[in-house]
Protein backbone atom coordinates (compact mmCIF):
# COMPACT_ATOMS: atom_id res chain seq x y z
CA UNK A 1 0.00 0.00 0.00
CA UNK A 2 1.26 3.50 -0.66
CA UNK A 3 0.87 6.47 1.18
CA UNK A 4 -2.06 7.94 -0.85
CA UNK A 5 -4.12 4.84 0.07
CA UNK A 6 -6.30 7.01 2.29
CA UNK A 7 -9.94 6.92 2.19
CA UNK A 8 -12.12 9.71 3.08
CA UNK A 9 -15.51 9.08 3.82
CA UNK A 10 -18.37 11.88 4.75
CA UNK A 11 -22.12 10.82 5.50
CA UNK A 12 -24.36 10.50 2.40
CA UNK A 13 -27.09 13.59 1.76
CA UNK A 14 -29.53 11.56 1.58
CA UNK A 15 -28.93 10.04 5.16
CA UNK A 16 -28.45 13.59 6.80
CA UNK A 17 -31.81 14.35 4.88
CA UNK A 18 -33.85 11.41 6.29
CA UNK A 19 -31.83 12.17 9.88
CA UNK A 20 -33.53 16.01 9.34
CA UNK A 21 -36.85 15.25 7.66
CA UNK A 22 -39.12 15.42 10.91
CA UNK A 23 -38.01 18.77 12.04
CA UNK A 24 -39.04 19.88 8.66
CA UNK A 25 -42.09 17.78 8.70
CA UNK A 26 -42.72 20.03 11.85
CA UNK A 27 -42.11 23.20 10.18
CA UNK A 28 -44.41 22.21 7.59
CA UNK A 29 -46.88 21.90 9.97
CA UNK A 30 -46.25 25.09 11.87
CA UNK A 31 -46.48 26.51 8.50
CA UNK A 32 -50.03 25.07 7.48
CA UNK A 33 -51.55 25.98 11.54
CA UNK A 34 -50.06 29.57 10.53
CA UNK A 35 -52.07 29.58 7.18
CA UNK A 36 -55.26 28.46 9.55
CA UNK A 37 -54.48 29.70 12.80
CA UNK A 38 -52.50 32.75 13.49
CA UNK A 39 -49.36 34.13 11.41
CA UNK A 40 -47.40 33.80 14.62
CA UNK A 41 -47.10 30.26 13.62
CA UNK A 42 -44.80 31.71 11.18
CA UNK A 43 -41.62 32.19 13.79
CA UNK A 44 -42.24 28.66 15.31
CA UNK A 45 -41.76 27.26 11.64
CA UNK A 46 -38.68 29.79 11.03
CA UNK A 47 -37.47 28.68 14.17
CA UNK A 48 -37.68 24.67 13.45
CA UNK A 49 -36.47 25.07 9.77
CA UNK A 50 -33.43 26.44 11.06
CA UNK A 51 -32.66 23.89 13.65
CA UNK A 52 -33.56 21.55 10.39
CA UNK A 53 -30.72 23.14 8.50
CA UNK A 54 -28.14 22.86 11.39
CA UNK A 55 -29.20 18.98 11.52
CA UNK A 56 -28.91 18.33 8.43
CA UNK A 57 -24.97 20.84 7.98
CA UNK A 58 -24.22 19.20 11.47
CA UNK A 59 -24.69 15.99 9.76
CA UNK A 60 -22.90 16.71 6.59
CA UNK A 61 -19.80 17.86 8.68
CA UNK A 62 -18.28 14.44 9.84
CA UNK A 63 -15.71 13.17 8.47
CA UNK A 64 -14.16 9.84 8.36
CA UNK A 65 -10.49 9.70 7.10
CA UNK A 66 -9.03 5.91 7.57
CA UNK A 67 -5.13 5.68 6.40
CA UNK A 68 -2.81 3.16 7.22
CA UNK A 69 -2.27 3.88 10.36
CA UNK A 70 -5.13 5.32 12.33
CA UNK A 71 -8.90 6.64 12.35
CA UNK A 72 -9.64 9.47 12.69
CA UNK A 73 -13.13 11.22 13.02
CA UNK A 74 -13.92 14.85 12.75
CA UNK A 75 -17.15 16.20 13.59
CA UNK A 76 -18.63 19.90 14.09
CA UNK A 77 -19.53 23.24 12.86
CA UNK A 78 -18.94 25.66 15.25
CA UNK A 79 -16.73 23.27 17.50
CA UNK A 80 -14.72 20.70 16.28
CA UNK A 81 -13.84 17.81 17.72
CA UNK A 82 -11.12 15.19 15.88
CA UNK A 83 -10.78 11.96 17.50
CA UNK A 84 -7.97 9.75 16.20
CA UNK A 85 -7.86 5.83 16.88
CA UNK A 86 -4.68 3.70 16.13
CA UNK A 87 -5.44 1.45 13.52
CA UNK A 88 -3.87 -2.02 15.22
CA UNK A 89 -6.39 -1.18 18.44
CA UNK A 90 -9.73 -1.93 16.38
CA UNK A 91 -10.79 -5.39 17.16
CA UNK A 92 -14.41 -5.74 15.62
CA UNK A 93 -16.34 -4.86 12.59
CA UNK A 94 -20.60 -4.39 12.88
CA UNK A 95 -22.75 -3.31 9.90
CA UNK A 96 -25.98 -2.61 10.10
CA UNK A 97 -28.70 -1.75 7.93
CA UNK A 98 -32.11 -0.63 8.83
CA UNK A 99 -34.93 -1.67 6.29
CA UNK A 100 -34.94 2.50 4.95
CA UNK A 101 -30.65 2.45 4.90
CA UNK A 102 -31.01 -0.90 2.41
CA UNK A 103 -33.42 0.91 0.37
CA UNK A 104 -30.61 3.64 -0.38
CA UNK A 105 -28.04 1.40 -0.51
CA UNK A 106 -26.49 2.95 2.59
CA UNK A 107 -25.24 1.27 6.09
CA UNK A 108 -23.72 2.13 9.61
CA UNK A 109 -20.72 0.34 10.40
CA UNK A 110 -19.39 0.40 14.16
CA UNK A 111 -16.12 -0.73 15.02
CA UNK A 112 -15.24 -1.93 18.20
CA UNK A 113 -11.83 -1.18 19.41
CA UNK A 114 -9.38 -0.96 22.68
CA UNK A 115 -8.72 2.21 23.05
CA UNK A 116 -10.57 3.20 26.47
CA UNK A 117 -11.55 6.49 25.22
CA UNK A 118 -13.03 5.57 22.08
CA UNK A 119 -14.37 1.76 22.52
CA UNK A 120 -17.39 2.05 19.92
CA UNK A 121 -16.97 4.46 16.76
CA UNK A 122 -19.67 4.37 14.52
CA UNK A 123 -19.80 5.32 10.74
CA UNK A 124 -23.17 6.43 10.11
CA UNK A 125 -24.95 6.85 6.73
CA UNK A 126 -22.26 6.09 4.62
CA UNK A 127 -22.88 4.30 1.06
CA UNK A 128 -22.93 0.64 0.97
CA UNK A 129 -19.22 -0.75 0.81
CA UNK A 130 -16.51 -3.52 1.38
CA UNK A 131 -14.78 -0.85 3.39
CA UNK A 132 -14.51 -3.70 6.25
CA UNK A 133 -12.58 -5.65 4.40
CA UNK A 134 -9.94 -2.85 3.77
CA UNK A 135 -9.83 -2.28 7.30
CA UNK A 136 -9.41 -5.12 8.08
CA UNK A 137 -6.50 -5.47 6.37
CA UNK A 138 -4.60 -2.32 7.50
CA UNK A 139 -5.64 -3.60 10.92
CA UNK A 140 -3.40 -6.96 10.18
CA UNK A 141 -0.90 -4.72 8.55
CA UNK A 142 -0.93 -2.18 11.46
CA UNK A 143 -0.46 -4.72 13.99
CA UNK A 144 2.42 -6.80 12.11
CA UNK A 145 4.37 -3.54 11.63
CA UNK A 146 4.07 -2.53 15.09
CA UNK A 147 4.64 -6.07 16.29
CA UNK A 148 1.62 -6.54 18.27
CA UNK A 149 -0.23 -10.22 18.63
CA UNK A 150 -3.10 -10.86 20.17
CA UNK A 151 -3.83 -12.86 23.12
CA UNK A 152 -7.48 -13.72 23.76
């Protein structure tokens, strides 16, 4: 593997979409009582369409960058946070896939690791992939460079 192997991977649209779609189910409906009601309704649907949009940017903003070596996860807008995990500490693979995600073609996968700060890290809404098997294999990599073996 070269040094350019890296893999960058951001949550889909469509998943930060479906993640923001009741909030603006809601301000659809504060929209419609405002039509019927009072135009006061107006601010409450301003008001939810705008936490909508920081959702769905909030959403948008993580990044996963896997190299040969480590993890690592960003994640904010106004404050971001970067967590890095080594690559030899990850220890388990889970993908799952509600019955909407399959319909998109999209999946969560959660890895497992050892590092006591970061034990689960979870991938959501990213498109369907054999991205476990390249991990998988800079895992073995990871640990055979750094001489590690493990001991169950």
């Amino acid at each position: 593997m070269t040094p350019n192997d890296d893999i960058l991977l951001r949550p889909a649209m469509l998943f930060a979409f479906l993640k923001a779609l009741p909030l603006i189910l809601l301000a659809i409906t504060f929209l419609l009582l405002s039509w019927w009601l009072s135009p006061y309704f107006i601010l409450f649907s301003l008001v939810v369409c705008g936490f909508a949009w920081y959702r769905l940017l909030y959403i948008r903003s993580f990044q996963y960058l896997i190299t040969n070596e480590y993890i690592r996860l960003t994640r904010g807008i106004f404050f971001k946070r970067i967590d890095q995990l080594e690559m030899f500490r990850v220890k388990d693979y889970i993908i799952t896939q509600s019955f909407i995600l399959q319909l998109f073609k999209l999946m969560y996968l959660t890895l497992k690791s050892t590092d006591p700060e970061n034990s689960v890290i979870q991938f959501q809404g990213i498109p369907e992939s054999t991205i476990t098997d390249t991990i998988r294999d800079r895992v073995l990599a990871a640990r055979k460079n750094n001489n590690i073996y493990e001991l169950n």
